[in-house]
Structure formats: structure tokens, C-alpha cells
N, C-alpha and C. Protein backbone atom coordinates (compact mmCIF):
# COMPACT_ATOMS: atom_id res chain seq x y z
N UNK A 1 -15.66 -5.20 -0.79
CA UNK A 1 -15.00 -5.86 -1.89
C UNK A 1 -13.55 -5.39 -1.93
N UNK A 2 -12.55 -6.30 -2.06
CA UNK A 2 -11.10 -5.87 -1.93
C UNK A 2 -10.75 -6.26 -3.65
N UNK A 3 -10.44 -4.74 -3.70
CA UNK A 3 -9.65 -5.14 -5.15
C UNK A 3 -8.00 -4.99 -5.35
N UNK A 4 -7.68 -6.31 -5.92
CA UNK A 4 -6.02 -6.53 -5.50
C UNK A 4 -5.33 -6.56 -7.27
N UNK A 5 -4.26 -5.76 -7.06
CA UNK A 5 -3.75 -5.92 -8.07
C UNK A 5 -1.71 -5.79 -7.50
N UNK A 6 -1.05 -6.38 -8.77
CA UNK A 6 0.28 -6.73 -8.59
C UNK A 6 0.89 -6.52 -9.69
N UNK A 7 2.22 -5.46 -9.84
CA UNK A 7 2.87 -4.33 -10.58
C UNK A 7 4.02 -5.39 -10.28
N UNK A 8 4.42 -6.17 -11.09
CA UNK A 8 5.47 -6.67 -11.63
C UNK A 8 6.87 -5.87 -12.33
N UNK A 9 7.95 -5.81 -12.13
CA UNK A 9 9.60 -5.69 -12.61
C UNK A 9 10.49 -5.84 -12.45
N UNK A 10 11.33 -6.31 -13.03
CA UNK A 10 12.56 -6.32 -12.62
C UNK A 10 12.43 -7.61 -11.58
N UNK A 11 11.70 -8.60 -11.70
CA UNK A 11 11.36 -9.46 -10.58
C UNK A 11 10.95 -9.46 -9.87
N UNK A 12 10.58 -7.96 -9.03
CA UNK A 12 10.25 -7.97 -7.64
C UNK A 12 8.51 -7.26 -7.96
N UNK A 13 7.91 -7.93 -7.17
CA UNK A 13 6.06 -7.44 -7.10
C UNK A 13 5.91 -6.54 -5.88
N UNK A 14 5.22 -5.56 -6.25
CA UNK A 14 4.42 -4.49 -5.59
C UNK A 14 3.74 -4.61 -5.46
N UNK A 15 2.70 -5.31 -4.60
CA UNK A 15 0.87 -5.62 -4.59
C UNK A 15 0.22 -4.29 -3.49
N UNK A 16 -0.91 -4.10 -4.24
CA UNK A 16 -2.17 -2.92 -4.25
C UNK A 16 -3.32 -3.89 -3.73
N UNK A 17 -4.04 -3.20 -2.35
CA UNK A 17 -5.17 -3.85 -2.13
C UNK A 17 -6.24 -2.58 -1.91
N UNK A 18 -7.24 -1.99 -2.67
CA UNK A 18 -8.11 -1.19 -1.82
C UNK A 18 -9.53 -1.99 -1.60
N UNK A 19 -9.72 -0.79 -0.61
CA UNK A 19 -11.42 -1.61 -0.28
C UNK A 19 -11.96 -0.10 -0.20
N UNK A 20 -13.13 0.14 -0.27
CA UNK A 20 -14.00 1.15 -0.64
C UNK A 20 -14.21 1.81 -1.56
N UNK A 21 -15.00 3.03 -1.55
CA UNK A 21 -14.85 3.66 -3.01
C UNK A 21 -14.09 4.14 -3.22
N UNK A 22 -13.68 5.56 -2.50
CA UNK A 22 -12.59 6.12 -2.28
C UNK A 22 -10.93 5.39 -2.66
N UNK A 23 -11.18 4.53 -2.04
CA UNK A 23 -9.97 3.81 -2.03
C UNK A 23 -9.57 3.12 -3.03
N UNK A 24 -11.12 2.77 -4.19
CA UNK A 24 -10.95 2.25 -5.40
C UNK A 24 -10.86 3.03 -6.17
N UNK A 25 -10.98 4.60 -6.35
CA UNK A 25 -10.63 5.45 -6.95
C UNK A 25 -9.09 5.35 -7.20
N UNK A 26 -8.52 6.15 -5.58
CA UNK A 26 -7.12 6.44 -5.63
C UNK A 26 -6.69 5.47 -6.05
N UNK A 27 -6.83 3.87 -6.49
CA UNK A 27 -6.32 2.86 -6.78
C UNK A 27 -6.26 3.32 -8.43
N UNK A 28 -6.83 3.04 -8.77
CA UNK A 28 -7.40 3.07 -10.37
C UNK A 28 -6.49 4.27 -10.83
N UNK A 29 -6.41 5.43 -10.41
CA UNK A 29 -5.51 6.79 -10.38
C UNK A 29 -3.95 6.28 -10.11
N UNK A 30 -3.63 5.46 -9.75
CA UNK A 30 -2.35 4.80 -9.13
C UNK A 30 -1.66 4.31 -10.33
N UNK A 31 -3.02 3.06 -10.42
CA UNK A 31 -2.40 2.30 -11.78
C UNK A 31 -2.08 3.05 -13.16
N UNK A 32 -2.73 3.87 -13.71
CA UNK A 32 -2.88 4.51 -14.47
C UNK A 32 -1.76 5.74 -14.67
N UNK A 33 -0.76 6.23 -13.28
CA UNK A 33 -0.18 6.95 -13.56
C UNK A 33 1.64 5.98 -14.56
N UNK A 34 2.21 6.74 -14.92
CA UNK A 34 3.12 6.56 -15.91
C UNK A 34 4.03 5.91 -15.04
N UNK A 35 4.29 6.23 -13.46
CA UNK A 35 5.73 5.45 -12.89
C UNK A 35 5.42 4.12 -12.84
N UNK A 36 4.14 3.45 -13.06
CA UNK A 36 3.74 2.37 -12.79
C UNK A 36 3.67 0.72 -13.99
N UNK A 37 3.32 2.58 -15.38
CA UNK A 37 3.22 1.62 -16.59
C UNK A 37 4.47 1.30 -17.30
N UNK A 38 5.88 2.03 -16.79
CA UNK A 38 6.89 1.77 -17.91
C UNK A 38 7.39 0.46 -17.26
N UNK A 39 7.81 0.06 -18.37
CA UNK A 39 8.34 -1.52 -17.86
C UNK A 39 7.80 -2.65 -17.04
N UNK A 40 6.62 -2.47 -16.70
CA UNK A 40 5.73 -3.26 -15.45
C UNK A 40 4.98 -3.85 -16.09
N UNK A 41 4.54 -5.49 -15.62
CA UNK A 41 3.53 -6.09 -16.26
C UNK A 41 2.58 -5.54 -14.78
N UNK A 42 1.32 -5.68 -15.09
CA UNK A 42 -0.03 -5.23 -14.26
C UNK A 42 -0.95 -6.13 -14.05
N UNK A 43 -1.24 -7.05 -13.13
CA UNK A 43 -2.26 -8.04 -13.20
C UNK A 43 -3.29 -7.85 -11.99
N UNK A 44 -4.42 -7.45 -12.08
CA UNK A 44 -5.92 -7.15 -11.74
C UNK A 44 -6.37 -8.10 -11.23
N UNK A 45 -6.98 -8.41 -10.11
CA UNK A 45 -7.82 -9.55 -9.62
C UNK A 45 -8.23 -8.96 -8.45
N UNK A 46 -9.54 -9.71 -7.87
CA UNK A 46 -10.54 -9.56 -6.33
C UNK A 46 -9.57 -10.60 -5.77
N UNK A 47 -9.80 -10.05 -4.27
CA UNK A 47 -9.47 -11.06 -3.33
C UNK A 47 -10.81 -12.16 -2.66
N UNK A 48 -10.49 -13.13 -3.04
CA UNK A 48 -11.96 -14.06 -2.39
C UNK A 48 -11.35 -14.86 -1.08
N UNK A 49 -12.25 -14.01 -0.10
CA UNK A 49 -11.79 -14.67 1.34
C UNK A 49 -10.54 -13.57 1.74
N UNK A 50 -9.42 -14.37 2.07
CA UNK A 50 -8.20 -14.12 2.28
C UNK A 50 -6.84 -14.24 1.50
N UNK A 51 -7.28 -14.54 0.24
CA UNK A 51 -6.32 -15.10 -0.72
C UNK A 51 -6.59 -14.45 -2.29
N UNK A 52 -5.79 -13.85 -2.67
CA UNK A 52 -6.05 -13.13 -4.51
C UNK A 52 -6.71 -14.72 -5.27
N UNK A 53 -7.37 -13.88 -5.81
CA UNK A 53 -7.60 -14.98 -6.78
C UNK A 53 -6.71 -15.69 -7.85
N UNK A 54 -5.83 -15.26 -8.38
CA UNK A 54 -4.45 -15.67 -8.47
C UNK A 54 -3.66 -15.91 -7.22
N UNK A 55 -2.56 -16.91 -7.48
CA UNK A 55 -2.13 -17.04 -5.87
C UNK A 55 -0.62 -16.26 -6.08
N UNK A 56 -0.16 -15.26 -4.44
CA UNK A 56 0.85 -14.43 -4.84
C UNK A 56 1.80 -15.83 -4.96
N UNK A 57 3.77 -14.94 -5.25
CA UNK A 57 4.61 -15.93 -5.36
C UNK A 57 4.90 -16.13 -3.49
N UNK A 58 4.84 -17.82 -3.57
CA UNK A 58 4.66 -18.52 -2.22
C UNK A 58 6.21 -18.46 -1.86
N UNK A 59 7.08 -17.90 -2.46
CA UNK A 59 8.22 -18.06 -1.99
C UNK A 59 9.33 -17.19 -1.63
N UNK A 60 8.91 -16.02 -1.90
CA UNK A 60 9.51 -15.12 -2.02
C UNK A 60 8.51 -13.85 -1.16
N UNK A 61 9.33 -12.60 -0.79
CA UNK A 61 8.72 -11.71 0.20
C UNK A 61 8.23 -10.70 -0.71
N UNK A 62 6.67 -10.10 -0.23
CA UNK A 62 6.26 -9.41 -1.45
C UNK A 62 6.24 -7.74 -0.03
N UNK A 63 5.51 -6.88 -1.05
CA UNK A 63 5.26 -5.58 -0.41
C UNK A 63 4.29 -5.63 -1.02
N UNK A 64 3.27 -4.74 0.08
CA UNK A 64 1.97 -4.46 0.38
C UNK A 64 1.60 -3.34 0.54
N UNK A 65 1.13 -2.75 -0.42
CA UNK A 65 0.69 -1.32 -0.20
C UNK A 65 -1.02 -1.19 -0.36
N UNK A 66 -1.80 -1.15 0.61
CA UNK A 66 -3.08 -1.63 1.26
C UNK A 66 -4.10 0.24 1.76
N UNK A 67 -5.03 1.07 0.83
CA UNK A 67 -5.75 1.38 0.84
C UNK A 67 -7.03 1.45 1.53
N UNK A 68 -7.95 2.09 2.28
CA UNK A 68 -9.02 1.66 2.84
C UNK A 68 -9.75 2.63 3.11
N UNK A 69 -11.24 2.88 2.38
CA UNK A 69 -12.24 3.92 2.99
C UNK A 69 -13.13 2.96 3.61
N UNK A 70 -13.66 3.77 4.51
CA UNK A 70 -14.89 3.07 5.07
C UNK A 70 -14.89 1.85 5.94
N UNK A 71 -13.69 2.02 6.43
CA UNK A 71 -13.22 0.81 7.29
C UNK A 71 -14.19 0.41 7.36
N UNK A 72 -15.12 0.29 8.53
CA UNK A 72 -16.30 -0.28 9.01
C UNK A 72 -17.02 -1.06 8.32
N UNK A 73 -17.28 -1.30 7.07
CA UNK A 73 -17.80 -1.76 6.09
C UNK A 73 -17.06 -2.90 5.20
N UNK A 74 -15.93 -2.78 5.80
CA UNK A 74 -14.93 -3.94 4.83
C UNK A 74 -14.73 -5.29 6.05
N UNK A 75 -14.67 -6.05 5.58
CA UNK A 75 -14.21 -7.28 5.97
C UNK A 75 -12.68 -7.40 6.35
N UNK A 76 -12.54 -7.09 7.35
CA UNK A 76 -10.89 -6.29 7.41
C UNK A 76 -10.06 -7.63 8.20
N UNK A 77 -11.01 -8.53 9.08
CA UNK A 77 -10.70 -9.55 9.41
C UNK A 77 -9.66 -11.25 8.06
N UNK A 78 -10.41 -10.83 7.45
CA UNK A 78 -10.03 -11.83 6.34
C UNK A 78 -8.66 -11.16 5.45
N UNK A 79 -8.45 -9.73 5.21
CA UNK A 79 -7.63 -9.14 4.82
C UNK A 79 -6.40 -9.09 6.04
N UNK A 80 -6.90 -9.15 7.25
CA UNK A 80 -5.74 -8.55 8.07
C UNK A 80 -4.97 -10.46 8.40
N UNK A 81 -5.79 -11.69 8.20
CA UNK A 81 -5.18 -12.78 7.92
C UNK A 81 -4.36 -13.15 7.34
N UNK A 82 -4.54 -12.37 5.74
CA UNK A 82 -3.66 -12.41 4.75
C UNK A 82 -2.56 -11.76 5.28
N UNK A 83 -2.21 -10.50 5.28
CA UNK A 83 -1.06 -10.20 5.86
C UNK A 83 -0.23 -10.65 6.72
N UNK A 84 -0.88 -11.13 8.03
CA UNK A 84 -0.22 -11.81 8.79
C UNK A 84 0.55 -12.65 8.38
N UNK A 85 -0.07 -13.74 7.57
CA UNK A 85 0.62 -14.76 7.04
C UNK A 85 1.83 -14.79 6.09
N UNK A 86 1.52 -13.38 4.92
CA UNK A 86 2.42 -12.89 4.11
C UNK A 86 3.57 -12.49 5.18
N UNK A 87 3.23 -11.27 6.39
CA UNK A 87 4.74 -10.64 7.38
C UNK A 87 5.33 -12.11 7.91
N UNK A 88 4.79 -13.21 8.18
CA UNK A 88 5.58 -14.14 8.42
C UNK A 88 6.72 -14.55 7.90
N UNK A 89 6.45 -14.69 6.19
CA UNK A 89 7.40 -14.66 5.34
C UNK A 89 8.08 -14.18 5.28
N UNK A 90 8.10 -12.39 5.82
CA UNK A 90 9.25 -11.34 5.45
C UNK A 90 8.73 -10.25 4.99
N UNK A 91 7.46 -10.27 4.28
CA UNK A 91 6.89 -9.52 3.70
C UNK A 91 6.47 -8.34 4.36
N UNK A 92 6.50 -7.16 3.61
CA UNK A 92 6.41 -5.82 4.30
C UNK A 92 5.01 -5.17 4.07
N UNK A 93 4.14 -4.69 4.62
CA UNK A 93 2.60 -4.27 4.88
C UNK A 93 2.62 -2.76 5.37
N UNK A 94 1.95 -2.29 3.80
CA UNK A 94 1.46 -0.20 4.85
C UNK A 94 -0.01 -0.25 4.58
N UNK A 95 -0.50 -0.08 5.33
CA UNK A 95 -1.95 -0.05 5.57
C UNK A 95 -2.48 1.79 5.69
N UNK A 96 -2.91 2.26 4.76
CA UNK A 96 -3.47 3.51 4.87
C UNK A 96 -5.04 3.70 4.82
N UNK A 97 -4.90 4.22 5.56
CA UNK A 97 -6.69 4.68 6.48
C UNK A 97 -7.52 6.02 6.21
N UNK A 98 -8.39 6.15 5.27
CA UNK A 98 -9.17 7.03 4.99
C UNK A 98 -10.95 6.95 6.00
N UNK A 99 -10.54 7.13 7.04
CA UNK A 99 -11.53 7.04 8.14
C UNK A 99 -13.02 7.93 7.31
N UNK A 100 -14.03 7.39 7.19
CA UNK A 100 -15.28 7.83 7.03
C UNK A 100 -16.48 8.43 8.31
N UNK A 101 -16.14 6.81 8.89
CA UNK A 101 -16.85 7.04 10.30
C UNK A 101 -16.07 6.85 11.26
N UNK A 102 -16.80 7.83 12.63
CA UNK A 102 -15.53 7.46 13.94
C UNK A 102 -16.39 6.77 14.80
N UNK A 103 -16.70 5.76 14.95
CA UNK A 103 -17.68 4.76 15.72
C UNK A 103 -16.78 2.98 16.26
N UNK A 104 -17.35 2.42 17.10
CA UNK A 104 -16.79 1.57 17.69
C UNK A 104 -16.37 0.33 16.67
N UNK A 105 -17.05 0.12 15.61
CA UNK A 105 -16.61 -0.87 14.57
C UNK A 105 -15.37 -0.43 14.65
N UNK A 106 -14.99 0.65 13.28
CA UNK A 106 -14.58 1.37 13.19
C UNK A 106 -12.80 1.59 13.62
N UNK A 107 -13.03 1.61 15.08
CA UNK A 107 -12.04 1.83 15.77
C UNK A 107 -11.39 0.12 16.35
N UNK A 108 -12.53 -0.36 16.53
CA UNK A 108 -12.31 -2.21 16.40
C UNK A 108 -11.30 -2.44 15.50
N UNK A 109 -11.97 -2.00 14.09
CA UNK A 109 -11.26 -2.25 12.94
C UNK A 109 -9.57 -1.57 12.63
N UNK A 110 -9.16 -0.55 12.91
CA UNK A 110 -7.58 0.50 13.30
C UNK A 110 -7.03 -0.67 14.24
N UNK A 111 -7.52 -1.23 15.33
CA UNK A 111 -6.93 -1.77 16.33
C UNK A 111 -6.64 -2.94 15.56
N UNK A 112 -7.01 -3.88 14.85
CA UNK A 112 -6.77 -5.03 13.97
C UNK A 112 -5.59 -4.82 13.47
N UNK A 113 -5.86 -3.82 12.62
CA UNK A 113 -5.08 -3.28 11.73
C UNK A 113 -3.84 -3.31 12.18
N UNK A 114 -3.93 -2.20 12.99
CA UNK A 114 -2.60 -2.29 13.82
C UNK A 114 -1.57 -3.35 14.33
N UNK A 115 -2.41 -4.22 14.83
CA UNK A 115 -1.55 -5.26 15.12
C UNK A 115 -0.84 -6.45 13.72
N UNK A 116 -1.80 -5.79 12.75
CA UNK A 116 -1.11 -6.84 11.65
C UNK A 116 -0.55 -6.70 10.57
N UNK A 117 -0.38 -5.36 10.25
CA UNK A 117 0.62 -4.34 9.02
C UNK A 117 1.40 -3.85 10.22
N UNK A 118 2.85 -3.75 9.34
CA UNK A 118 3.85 -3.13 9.69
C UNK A 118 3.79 -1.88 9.69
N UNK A 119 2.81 -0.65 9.46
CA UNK A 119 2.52 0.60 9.55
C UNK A 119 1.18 0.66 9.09
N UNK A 120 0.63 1.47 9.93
CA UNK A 120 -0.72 2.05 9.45
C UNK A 120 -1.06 3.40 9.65
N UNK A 121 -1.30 4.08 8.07
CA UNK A 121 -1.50 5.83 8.49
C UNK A 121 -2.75 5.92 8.18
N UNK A 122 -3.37 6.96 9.32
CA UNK A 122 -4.80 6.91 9.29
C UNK A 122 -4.89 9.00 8.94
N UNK A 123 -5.11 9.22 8.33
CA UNK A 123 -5.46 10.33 7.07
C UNK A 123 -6.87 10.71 7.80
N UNK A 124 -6.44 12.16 8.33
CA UNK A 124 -7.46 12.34 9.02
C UNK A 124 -7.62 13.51 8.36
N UNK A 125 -8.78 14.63 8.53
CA UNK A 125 -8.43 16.48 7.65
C UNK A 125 -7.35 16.71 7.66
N UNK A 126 -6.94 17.49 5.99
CA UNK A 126 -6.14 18.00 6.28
C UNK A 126 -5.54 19.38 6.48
N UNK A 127 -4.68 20.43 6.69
CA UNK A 127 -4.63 21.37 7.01
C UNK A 127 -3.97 21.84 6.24
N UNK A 128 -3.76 23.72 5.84
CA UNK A 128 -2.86 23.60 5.17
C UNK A 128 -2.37 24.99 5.66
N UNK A 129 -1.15 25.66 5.33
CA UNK A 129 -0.50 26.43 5.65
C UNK A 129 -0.88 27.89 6.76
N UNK A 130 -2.16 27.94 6.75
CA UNK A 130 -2.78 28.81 7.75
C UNK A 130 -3.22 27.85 9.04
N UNK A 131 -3.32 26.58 9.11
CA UNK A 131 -3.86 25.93 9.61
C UNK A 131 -5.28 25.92 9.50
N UNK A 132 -6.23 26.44 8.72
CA UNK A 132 -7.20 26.13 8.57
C UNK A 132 -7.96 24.79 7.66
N UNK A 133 -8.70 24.45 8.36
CA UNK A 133 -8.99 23.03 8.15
C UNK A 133 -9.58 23.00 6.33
N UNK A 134 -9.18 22.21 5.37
CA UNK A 134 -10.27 22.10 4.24
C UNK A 134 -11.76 22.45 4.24
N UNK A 135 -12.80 22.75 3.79
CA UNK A 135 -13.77 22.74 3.94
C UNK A 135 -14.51 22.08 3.00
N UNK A 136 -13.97 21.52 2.15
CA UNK A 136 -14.65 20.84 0.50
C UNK A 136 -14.02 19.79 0.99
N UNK A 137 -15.26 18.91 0.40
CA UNK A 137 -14.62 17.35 0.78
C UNK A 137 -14.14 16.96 -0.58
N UNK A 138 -14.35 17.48 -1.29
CA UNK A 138 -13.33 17.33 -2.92
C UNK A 138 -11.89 18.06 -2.71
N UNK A 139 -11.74 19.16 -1.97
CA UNK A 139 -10.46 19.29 -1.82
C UNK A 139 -9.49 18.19 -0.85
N UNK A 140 -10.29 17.76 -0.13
CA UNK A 140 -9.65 16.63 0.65
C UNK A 140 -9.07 15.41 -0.07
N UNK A 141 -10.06 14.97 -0.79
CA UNK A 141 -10.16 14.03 -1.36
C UNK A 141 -8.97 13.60 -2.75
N UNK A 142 -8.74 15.51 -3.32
CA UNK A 142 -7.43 15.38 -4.01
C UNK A 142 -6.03 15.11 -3.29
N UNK A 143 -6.62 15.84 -2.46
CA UNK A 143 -4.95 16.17 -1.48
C UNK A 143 -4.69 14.46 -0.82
N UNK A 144 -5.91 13.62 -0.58
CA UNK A 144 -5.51 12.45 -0.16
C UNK A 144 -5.46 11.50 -1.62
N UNK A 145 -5.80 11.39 -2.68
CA UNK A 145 -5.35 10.79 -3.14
C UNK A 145 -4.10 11.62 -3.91
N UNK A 146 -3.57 12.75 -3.94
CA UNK A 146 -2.19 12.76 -4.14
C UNK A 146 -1.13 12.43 -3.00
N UNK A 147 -1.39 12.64 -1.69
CA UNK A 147 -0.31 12.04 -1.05
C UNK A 147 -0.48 10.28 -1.26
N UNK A 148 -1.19 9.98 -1.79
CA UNK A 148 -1.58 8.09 -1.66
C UNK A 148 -0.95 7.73 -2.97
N UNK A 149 -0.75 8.40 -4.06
CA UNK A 149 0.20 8.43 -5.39
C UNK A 149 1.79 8.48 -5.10
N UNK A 150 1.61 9.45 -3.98
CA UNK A 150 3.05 9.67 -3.62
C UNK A 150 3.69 8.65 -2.94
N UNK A 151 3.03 8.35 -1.98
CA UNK A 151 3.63 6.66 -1.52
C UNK A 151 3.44 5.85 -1.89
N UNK A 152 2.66 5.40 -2.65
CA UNK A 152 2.63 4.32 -3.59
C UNK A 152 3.84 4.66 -4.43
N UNK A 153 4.41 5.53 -4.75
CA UNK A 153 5.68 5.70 -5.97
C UNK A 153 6.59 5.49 -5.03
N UNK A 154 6.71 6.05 -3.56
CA UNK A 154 8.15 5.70 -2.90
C UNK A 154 8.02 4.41 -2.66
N UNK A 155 6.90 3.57 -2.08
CA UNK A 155 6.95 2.46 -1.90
C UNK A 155 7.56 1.84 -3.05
N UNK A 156 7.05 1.50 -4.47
CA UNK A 156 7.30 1.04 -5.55
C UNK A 156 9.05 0.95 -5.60
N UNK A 157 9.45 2.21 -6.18
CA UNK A 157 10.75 2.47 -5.97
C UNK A 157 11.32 1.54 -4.80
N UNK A 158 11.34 1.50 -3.97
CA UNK A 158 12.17 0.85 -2.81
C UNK A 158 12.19 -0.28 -2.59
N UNK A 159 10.44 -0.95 -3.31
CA UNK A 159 10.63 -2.30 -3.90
C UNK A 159 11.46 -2.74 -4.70
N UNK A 160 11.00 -1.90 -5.91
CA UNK A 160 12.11 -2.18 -6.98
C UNK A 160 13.50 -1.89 -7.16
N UNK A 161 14.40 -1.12 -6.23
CA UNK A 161 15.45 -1.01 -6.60
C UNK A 161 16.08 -1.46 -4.98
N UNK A 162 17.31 -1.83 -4.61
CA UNK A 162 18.28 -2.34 -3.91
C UNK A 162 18.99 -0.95 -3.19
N UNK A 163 18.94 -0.69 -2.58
CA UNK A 163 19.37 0.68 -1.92
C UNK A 163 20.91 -0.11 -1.30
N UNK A 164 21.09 -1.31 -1.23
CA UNK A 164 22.71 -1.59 -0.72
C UNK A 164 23.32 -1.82 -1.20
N UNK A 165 24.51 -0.72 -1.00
CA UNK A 165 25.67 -0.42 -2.13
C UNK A 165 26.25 -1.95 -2.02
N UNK A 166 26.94 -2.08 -3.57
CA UNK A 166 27.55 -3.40 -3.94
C UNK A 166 29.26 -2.87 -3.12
N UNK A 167 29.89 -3.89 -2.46
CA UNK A 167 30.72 -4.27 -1.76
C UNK A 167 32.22 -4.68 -2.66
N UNK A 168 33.19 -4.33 -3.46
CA UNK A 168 34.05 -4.36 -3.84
C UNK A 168 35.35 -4.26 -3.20
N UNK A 169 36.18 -6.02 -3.23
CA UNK A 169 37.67 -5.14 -2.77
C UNK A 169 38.34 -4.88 -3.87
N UNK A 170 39.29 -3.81 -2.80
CA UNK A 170 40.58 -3.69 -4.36
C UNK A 170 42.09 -3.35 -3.31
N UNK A 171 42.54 -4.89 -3.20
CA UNK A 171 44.15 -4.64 -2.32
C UNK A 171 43.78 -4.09 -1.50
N UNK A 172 42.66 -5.03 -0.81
CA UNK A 172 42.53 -4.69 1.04
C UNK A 172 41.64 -3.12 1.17
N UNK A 173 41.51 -2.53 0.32
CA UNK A 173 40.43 -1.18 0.29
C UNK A 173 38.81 -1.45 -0.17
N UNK A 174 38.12 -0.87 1.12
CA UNK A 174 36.86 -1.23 0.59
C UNK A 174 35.93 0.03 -0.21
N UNK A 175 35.92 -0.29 -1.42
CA UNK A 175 35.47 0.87 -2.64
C UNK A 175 33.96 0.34 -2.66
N UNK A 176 33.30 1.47 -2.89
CA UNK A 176 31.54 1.20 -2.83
C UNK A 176 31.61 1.56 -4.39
N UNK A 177 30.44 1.07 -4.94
CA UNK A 177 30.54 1.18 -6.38
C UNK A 177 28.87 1.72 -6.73
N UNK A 178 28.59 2.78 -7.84
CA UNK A 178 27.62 3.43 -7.90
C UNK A 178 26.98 2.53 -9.16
């Protein structure tokens, strides 16, 4: 089941897709944090097939910030359509990978992937300053859904704001303006 939701401001949409549990967690944790709720309208919907059940805006380039436990188990074919069709437009796609199982679906499914988001990070253990591996799958599980908060906020941000300085002359001098 893909659950899709779209963080509206300032004009420009941020769309959220997870599929699994995991992935519907860190979602739900996403929405809920504060960079998301000031000023943003929030609209919730399943994806049926390949298409939100609301339809996105057909005219304009959206960003895609795309969640996933349990690859193997999701219908990744019908999701990785959608995108395609959206990067045609312009539209920008991060696909993050919370691998459950390492089996031939599985890896079927990364290879899809790959070819049809503009990035895909696949979140494998993580390590931490001794290099020793986690051993609690609840400690994992924070540490991945806080780095998945964290890019979801840089993503957001970079949606929403214009990073190219406005262009001003003044008598043949070119002044950048803050």
C-alpha cells in the first residue's frame, strides 16, 4: 500500500510516498514534525495504481521524496511508472531504501528503482563512531528514521525556497541582492 501525501507553500509541492511499515512510520513522524506544519497546507491520500488519488498539478514540476521498507513486497513497478512520467516533466525523485530482505525480488526491485528516480539511497546498518555495528534493531530504526527527517527537511527547504540569487544592474555593475 503506498501512502502519498503533498506539503503545499509558497506554491511549490513537496510530495511524500511511503510503502511499508517502517516507512509508514517515518512518514507519519515527518508530517507531524513542526518544519512541515508552519505555513503548509497537508493533503493525505493512497496511491491507486500509478496515480494519487487526487491528481498531482499536471503542469508544473513537483519533488518527490519516496520512502520504502520491504521492497519486495511493494508494487514498485506501478510506483516506479509514476515517476518516470512525473521526471519527464522536470520533476525531481529521491527514492530511499530501508532493505528488509536481501533476495532476488528484492534486488530486481533497487535495479527498477534505479533506473527511474533521480537518486536512490539504500540504508543499510548503521555504524557508529567505534565502528561497531548497532545491535538493537530499535536503535537502527531511530537513527534511520532521524536521518529520513533530516532529508525530508533539506529536501523541503530546497523545494521551497529559490537558491538563485536575484540579478540586479546598477550603471553597468552586476550587484547580487540578499
Amino acid at each position: 500500500m503506498l501512502h502519498f501525501s503533498k506539503i503545499s507553500t509558497k506554491g511549490k509541492d513537496f510530495n511524500m510516498i511511503a510503502s511499508g511499515a517502517l516507512a509508514f512510520k517515518i512518514h507519519n513522524k515527518i508530517l507531524k514534525d513542526e518544519t512541515f506544519q508552519n505555513g503548509a497546507k497537508i493533503t493525505r491520500n493512497m496511491l491507486l495504481g500509478s496515480v494519487p488519488a487526487r491528481n498531482l498539478n499536471a503542469d508544473r514540476r513537483n519533488v518527490f521524496y519516496v520512502i520504502l521498507s520491504d521492497v519486495d513486497r511493494t508494487n514498485i513497478e506501478a510506483l516506479c511508472e509514476m515517476i518516470a512520467q512525473e521526471r519527464k516533466k522536470g520533476s525531481y525523485a529521491v527514492c530511499q531504501v530501508i532493505p528488509v530482505y536481501y533476495n532476488e525480488p528484492s534486488f530486481k526491485a533497487l535495479k527498477m528503482l534505479r533506473h527511474n528516480f533521480d537518486e536512490v539511497i539504500e540504508l543499510n546498518k548503521f555504524n557508529l563512531g567505534s565502528s561497531k555495528a548497532l545491535m538493537s534493531a530499535e536503535q537502527q530504526h531511530c537513527l534511520i528514521t532521524d536521518y529520513s527527517l533530516s532529508m525530508a527537511r533539506i529536501m523541503y527547504h530546497v523545494c521551497v525556497k529559490d537558491f538563485v540569487p536575484l540579478k540586479q544592474e546598477t550603471k553597468g555593475e552586476l550587484v547580487y541582492a540578499n
